[in-house]
C-alpha atoms as a PDB file:
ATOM      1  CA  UNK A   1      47.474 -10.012 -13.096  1.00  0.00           C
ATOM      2  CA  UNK A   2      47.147  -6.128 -14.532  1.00  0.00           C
ATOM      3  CA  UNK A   3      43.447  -6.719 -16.194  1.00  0.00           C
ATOM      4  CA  UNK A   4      40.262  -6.108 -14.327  1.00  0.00           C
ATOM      5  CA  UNK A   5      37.129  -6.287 -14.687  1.00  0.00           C
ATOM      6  CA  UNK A   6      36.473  -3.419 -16.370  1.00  0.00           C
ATOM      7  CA  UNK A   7      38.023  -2.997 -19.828  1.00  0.00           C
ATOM      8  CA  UNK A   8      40.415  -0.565 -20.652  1.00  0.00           C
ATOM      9  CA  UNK A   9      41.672  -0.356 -16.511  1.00  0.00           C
ATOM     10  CA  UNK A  10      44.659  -2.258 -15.782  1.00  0.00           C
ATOM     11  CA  UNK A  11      46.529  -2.220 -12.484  1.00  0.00           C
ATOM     12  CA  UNK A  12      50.730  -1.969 -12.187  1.00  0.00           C
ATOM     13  CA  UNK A  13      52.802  -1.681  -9.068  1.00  0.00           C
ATOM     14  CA  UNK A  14      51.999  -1.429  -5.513  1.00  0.00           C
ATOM     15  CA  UNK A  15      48.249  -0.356  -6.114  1.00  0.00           C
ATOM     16  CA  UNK A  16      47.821  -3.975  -5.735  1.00  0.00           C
ATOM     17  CA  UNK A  17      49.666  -4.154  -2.721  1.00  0.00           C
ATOM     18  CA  UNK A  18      53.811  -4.344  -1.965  1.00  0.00           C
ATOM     19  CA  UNK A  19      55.980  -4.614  -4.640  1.00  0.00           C
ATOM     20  CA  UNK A  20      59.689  -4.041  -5.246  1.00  0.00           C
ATOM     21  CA  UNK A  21      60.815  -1.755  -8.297  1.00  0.00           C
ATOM     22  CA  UNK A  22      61.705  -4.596 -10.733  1.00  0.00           C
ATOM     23  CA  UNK A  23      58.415  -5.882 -10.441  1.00  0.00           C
ATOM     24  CA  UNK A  24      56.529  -3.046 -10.727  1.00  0.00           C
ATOM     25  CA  UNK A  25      58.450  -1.796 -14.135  1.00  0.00           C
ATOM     26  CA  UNK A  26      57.459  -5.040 -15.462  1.00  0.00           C
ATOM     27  CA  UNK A  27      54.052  -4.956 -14.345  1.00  0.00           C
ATOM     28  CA  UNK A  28      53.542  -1.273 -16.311  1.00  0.00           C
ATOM     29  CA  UNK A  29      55.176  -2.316 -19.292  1.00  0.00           C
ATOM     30  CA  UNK A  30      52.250  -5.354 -19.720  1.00  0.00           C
ATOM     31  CA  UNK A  31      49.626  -2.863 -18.585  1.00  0.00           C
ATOM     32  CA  UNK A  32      51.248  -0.117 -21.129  1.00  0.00           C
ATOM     33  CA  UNK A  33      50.899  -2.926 -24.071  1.00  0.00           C
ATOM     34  CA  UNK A  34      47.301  -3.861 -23.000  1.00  0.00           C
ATOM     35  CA  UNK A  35      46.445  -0.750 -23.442  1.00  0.00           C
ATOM     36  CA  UNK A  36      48.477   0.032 -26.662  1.00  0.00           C
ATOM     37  CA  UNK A  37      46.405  -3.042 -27.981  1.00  0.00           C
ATOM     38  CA  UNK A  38      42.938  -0.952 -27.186  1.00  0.00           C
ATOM     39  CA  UNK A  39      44.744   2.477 -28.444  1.00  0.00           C
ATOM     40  CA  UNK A  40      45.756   0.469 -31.345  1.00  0.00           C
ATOM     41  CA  UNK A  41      42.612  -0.170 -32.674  1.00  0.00           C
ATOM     42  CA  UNK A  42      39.564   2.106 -33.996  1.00  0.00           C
ATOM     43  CA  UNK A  43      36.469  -0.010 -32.908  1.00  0.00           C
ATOM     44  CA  UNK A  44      36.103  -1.842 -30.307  1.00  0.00           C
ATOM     45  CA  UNK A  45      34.365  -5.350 -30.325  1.00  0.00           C
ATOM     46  CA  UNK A  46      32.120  -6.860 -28.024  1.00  0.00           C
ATOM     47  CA  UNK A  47      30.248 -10.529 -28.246  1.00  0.00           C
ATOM     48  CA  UNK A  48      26.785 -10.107 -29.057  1.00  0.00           C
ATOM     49  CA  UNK A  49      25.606 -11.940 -25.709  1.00  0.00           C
ATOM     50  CA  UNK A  50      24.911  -9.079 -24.284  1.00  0.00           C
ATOM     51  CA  UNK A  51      21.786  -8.127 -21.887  1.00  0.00           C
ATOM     52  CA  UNK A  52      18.492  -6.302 -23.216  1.00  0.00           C
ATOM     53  CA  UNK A  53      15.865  -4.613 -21.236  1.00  0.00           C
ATOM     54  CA  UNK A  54      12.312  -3.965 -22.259  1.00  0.00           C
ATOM     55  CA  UNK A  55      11.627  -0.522 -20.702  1.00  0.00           C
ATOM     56  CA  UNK A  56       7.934  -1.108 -20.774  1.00  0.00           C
ATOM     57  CA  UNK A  57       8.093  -4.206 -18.199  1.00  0.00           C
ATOM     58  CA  UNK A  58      11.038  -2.303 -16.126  1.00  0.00           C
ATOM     59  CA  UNK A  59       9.884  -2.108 -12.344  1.00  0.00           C
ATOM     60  CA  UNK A  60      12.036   0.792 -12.347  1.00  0.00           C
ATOM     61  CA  UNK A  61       9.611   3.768 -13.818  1.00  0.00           C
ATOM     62  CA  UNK A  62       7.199   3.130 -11.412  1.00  0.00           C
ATOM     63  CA  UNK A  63       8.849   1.924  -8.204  1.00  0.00           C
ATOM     64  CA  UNK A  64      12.328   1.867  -7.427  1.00  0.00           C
ATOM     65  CA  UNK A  65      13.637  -1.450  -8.074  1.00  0.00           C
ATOM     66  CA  UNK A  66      17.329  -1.467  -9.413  1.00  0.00           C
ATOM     67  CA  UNK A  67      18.219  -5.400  -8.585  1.00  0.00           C
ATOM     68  CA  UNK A  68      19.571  -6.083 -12.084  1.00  0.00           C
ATOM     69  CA  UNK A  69      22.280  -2.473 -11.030  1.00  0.00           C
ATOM     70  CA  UNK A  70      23.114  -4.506  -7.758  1.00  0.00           C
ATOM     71  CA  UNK A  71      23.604  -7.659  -9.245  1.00  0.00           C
ATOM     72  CA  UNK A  72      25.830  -6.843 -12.085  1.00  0.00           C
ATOM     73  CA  UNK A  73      29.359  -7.856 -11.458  1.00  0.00           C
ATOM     74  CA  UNK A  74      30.339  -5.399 -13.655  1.00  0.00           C
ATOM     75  CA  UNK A  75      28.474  -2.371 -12.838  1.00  0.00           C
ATOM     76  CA  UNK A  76      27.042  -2.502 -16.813  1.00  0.00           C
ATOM     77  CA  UNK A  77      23.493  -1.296 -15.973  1.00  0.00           C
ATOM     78  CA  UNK A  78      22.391   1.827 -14.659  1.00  0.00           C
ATOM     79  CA  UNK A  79      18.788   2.344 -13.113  1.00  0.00           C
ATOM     80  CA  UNK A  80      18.238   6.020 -12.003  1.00  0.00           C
ATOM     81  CA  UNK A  81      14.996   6.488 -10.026  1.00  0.00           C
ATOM     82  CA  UNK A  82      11.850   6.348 -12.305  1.00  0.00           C
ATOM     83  CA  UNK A  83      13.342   5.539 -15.509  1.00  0.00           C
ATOM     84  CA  UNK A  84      13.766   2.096 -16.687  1.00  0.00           C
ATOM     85  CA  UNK A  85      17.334   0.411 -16.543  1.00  0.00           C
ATOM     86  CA  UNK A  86      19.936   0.827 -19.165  1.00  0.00           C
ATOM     87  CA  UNK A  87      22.730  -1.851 -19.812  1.00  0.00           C
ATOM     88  CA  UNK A  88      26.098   0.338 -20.984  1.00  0.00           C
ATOM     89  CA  UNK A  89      26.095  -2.255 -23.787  1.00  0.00           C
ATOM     90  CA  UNK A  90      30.410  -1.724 -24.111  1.00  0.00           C
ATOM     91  CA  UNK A  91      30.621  -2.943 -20.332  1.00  0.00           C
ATOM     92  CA  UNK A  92      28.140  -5.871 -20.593  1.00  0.00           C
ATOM     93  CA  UNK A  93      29.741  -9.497 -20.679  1.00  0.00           C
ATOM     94  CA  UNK A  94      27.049 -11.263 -21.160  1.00  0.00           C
ATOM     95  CA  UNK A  95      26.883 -13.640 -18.126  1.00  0.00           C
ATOM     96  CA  UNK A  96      22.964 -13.025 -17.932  1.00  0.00           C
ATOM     97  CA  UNK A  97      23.222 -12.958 -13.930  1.00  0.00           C
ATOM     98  CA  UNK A  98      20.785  -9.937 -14.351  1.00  0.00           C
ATOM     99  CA  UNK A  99      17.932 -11.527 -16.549  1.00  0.00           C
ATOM    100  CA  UNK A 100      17.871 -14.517 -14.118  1.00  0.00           C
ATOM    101  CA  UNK A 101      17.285 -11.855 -10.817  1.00  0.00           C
ATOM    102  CA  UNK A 102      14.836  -9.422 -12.770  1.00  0.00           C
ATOM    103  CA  UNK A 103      11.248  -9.924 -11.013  1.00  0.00           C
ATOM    104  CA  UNK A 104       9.639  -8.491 -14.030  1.00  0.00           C
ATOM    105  CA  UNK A 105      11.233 -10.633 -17.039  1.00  0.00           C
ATOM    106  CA  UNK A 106      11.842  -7.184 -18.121  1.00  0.00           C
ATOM    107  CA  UNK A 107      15.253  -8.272 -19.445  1.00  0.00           C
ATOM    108  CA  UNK A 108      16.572 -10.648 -22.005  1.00  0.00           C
ATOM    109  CA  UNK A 109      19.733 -12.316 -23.135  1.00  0.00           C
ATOM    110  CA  UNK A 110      20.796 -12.021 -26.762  1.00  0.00           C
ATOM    111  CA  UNK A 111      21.277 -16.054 -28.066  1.00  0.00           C
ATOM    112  CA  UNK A 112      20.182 -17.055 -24.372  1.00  0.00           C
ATOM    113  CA  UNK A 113      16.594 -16.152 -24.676  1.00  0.00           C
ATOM    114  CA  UNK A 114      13.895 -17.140 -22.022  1.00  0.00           C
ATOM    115  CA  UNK A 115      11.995 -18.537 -24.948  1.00  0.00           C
ATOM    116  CA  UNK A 116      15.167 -20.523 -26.252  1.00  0.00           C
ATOM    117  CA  UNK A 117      16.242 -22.193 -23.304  1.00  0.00           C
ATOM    118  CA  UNK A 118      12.644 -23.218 -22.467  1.00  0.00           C
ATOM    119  CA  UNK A 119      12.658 -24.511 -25.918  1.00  0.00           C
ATOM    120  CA  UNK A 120      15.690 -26.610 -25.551  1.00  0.00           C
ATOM    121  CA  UNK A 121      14.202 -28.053 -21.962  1.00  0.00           C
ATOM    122  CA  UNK A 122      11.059 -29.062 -23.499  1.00  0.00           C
ATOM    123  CA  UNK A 123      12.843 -30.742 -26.767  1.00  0.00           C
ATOM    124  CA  UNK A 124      15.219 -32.558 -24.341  1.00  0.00           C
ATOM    125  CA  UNK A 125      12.295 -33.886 -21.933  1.00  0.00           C
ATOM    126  CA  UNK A 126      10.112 -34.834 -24.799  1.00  0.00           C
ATOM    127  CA  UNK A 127      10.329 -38.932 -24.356  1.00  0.00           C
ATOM    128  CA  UNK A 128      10.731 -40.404 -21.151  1.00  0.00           C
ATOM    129  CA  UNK A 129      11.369 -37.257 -19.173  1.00  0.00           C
ATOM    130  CA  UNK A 130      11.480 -39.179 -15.725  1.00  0.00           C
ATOM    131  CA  UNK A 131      14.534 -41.133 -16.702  1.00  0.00           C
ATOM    132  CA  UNK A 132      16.640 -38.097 -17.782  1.00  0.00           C
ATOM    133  CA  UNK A 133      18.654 -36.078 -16.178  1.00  0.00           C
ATOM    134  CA  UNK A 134      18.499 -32.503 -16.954  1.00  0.00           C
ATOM    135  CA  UNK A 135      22.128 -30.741 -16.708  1.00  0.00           C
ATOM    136  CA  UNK A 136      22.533 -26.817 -16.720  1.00  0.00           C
ATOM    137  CA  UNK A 137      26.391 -26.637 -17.713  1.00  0.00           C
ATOM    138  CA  UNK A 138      28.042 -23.050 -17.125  1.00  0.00           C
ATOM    139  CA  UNK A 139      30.244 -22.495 -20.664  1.00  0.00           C
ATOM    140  CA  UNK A 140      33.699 -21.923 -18.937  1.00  0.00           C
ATOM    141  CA  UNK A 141      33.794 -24.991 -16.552  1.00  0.00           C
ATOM    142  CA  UNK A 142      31.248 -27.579 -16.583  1.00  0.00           C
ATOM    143  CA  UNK A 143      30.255 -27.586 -19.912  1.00  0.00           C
ATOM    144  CA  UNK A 144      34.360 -27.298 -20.817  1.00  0.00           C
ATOM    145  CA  UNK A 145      34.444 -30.472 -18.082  1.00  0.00           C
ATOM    146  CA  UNK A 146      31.389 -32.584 -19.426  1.00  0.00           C
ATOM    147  CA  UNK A 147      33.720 -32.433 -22.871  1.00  0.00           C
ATOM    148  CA  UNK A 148      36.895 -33.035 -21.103  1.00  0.00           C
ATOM    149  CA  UNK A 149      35.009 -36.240 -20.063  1.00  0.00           C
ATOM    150  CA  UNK A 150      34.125 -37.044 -23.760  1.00  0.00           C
ATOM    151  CA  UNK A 151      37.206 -36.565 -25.430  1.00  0.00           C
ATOM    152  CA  UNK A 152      38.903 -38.349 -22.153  1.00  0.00           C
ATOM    153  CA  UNK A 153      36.562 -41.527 -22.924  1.00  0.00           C
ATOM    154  CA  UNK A 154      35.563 -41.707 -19.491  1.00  0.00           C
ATOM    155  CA  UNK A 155      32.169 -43.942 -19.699  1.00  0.00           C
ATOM    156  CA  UNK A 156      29.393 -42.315 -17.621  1.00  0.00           C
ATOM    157  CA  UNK A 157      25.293 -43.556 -18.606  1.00  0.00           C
ATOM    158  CA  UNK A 158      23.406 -41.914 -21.897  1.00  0.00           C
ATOM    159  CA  UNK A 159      20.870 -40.251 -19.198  1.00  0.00           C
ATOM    160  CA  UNK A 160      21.899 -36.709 -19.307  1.00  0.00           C
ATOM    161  CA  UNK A 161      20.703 -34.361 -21.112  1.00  0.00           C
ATOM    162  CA  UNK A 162      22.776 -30.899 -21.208  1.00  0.00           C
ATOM    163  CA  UNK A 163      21.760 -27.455 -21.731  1.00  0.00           C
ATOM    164  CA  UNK A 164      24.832 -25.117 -22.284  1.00  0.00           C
ATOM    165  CA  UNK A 165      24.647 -21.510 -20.509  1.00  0.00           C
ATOM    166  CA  UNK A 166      26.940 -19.316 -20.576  1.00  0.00           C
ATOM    167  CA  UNK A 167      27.625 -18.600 -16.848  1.00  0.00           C
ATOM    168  CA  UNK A 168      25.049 -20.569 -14.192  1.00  0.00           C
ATOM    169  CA  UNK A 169      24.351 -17.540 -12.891  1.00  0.00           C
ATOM    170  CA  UNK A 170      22.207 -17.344 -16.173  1.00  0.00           C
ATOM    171  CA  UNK A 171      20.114 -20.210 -14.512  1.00  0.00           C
ATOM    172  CA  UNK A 172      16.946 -19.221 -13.680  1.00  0.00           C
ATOM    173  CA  UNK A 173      14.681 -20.935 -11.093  1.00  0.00           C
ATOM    174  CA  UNK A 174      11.911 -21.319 -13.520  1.00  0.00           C
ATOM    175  CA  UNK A 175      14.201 -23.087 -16.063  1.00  0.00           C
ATOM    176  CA  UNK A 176      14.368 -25.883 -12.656  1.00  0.00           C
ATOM    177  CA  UNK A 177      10.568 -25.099 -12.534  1.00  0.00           C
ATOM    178  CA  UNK A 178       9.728 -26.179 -15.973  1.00  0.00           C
ATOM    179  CA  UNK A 179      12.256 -29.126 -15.839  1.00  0.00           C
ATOM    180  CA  UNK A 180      10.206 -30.444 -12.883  1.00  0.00           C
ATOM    181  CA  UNK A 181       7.213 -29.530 -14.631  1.00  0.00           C
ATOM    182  CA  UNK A 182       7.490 -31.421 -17.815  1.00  0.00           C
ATOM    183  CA  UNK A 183       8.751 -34.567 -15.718  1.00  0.00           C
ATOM    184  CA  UNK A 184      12.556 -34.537 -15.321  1.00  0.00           C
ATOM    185  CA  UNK A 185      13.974 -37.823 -12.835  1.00  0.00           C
ATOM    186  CA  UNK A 186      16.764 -35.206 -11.706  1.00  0.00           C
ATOM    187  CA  UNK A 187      17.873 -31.940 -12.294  1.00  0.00           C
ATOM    188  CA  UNK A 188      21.573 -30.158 -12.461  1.00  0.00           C
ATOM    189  CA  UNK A 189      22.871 -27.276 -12.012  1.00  0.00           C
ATOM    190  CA  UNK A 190      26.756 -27.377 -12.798  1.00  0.00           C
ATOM    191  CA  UNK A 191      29.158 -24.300 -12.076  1.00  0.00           C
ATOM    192  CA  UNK A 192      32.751 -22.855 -11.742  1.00  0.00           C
ATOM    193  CA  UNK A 193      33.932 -23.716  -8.532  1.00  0.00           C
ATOM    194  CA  UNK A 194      34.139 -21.783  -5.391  1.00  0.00           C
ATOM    195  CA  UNK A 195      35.028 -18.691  -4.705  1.00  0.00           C
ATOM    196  CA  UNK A 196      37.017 -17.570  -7.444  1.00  0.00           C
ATOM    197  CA  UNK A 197      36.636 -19.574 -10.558  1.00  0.00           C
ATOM    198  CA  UNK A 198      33.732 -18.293 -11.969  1.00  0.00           C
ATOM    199  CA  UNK A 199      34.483 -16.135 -15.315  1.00  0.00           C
ATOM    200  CA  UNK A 200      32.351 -13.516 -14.739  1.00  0.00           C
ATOM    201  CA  UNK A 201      33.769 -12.768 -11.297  1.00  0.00           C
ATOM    202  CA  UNK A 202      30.353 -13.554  -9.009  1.00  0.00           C
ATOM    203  CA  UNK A 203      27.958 -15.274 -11.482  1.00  0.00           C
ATOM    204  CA  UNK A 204      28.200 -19.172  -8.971  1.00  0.00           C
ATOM    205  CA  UNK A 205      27.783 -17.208  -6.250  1.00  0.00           C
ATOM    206  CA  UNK A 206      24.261 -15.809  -7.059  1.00  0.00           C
ATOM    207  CA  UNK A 207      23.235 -19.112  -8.455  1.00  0.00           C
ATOM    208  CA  UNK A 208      23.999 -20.617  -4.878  1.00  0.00           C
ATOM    209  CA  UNK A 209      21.925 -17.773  -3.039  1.00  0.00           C
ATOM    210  CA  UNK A 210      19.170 -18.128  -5.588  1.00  0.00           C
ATOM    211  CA  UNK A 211      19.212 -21.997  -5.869  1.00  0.00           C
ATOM    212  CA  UNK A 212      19.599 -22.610  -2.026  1.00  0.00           C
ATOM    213  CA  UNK A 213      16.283 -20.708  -2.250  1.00  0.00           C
ATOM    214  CA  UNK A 214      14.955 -23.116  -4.596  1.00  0.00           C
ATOM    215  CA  UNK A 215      15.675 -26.129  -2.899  1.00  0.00           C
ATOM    216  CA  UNK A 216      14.138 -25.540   0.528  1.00  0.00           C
ATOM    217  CA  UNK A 217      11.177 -24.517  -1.583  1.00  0.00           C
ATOM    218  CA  UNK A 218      10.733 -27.736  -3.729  1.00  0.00           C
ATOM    219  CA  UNK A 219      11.624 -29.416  -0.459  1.00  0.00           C
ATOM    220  CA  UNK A 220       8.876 -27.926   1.221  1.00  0.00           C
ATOM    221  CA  UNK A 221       6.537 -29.094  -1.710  1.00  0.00           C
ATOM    222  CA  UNK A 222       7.605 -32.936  -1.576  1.00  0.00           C
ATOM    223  CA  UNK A 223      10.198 -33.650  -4.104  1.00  0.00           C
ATOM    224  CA  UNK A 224      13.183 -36.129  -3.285  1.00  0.00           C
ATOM    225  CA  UNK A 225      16.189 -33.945  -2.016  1.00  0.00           C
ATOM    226  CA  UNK A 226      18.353 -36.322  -4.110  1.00  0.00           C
ATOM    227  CA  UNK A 227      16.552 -35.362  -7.383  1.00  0.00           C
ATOM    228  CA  UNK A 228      17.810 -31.531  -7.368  1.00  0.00           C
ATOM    229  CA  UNK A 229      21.448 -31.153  -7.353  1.00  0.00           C
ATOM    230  CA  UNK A 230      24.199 -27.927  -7.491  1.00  0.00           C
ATOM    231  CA  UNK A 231      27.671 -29.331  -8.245  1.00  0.00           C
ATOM    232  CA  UNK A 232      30.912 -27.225  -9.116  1.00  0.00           C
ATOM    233  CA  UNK A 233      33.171 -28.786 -11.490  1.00  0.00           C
ATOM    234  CA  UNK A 234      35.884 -27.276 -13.075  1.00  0.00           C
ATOM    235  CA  UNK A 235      37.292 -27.343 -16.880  1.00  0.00           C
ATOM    236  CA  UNK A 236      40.428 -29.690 -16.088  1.00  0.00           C
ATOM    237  CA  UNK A 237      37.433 -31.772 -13.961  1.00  0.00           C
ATOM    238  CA  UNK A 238      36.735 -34.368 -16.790  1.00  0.00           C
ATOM    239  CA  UNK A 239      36.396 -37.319 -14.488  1.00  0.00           C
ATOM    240  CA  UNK A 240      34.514 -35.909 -11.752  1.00  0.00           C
ATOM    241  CA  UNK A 241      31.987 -35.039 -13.883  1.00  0.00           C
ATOM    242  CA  UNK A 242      31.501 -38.009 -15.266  1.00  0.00           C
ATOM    243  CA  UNK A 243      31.468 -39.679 -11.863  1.00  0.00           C
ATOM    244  CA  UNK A 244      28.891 -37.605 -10.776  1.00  0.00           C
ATOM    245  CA  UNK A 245      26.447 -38.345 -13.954  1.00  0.00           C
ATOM    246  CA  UNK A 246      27.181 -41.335 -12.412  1.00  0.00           C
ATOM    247  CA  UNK A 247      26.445 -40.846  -8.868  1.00  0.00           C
ATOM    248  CA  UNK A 248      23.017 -39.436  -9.895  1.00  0.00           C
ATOM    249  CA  UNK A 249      22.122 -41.815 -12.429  1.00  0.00           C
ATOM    250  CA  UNK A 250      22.279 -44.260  -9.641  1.00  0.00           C
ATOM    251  CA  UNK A 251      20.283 -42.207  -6.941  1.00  0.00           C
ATOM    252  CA  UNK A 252      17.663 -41.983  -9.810  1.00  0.00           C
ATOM    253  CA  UNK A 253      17.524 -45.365  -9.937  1.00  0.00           C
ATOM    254  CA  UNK A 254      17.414 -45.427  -6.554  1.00  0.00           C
ATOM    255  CA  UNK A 255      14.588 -43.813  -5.843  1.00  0.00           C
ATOM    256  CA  UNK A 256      12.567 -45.525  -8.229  1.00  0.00           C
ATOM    257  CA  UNK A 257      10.531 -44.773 -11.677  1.00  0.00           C
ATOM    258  CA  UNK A 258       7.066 -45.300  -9.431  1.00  0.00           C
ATOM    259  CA  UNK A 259       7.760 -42.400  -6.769  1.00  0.00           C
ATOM    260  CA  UNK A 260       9.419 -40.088  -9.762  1.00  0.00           C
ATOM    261  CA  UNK A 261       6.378 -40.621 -11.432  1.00  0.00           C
ATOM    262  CA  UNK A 262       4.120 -40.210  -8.053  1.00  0.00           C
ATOM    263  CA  UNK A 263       5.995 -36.275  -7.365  1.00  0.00           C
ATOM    264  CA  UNK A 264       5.172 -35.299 -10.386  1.00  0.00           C
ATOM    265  CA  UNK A 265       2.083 -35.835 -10.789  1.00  0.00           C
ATOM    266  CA  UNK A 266       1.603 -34.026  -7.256  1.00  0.00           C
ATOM    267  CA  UNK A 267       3.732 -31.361  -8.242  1.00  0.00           C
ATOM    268  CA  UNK A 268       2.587 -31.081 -11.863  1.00  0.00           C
ATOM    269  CA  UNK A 269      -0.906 -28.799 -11.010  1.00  0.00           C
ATOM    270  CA  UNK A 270       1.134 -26.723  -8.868  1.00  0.00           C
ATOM    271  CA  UNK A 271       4.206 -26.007 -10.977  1.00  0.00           C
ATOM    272  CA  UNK A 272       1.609 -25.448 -13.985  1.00  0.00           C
ATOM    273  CA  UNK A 273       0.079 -22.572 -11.845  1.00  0.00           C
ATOM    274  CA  UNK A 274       3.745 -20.873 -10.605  1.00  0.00           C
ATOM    275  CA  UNK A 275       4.941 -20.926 -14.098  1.00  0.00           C
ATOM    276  CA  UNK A 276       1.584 -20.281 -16.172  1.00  0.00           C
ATOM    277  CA  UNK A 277       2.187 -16.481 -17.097  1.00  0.00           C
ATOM    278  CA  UNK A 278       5.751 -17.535 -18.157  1.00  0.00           C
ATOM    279  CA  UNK A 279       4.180 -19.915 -20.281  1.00  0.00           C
ATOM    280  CA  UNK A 280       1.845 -17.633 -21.700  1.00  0.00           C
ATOM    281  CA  UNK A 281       4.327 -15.891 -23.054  1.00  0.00           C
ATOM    282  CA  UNK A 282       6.884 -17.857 -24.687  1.00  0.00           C
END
């Protein structure tokens, strides 16, 4: 490979470690035309997913703060000490990792809004929530997969309900939060696979650091292990994923409509108290 994940860098020859001649001609000749392509053109143009901060919620200004700069895989925000951050909107790609690790909510995605996918959550859990499964599918992979499945014809039950993101490191635990909230049987959280499939470089693995999080906290407040699950399916994965709707479909039955019902109406007073200034807002 000669692209990175910066644009406009591309690597050739033994830079990337040993190489004979041949090889390396041929590797500067594609990074020559990648970058010819670039030269070539007069504008240059981005999606419009890109991230957005509010500087008058930034943490930033008043303490230092700077997680969104750490988590960036690709070094697309800057947050110098007490001024808010700044995403370097030509370097953004839009895989939202930063709006999901923000403490403040002081940053938004463009066509991934808070207020959107809380939206879509509440539309999806709005009859019968506690048979439904609620899926969080990462664009690139398992959304890609859940289709493969479709257009494969590979049966799988009508209880999912999918929400389409475009990397799960987008996923935010209060999107889980409010799933629980509003009633969900089981939620799912669906990602490139490990280590190195995710298209925005580290996106899956901050979703597993913050979602590991997550579960020994919901575990800690009563609800079935079984009825939160991370899974990492892959594009070509058509069949898996539809196995595993069917897996879970089965553990939901499982466990029973009475003792769904029973957590959440334990864990409804609490949830409505974690999440209430989120509400508020949206």
């Amino acid at each position: 490979p000669i692209d990175t994940p910066v644009d406009g860098i591309f690597l050739a020859g033994a830079c990337q470690g040993p190489k004979d001649i041949p090889y390396s001609v041929s590797q500067g000749c594609g990074a020559a035309a990648r970058a010819a392509t670039i030269l070539s053109k007069k504008t240059w143009k981005i999606e419009p997913i890109i991230a957005v901060v509010d500087p008058t919620k930034c943490r930033n200004v008043k303490a230092k703060c700077g997680i969104c700069a750490t988590k960036c895989p690709y070094g697309a925000i800057k947050a110098p000490p007490g001024r808010p951050a700044q995403v370097v909107t030509a370097m953004c790609h839009g895989c939202g990792t930063c709006v999901a690790e923000c403490p403040a909510d002081a940053i938004a995605q463009m066509h991934f809004t808070d207020a959107q996918i809380f939206n879509q959550i509440r539309a999806a859990l709005e009859d019968n929530p506690e048979d439904k499964i609620l899926g969080f599918l990462c664009n690139w992979c398992s959304y890609a997969g859940a289709d493969l499945a479709g257009t494969s014809r590979f049966e799988y039950p009508p209880t999912l309900r999918p929400i389409r993101v475009m990397c799960s490191g987008r996923v935010d635990r209060d999107f889980v939060l409010e799933a629980f909230r509003l009633g969900a049987g089981m939620v799912l959280v669906a990602a490139c696979r490990l280590p190195y499939d995710c298209h925005y470089i580290s996106g899956n693995w901050r979703m597993k650091e913050r979602m590991e999080i997550l579960t020994k906290m919901l575990s800690k407040l009563g609800l079935s292990p079984d009825r939160f699950k991370v899974e990492y399916v892959s594009a070509a994965e058509g069949l898996k994923f539809a196995e595993l709707i069917k897996e879970m479909t089965q553990k939901m039955q499982e466990i029973g409509r009475e003792r769904i019902l029973e957590e959440n109406r334990r864990l409804k007073p609490i949830l409505d108290r974690m999440l209430s200034r989120k509400i508020r807002k949206i």
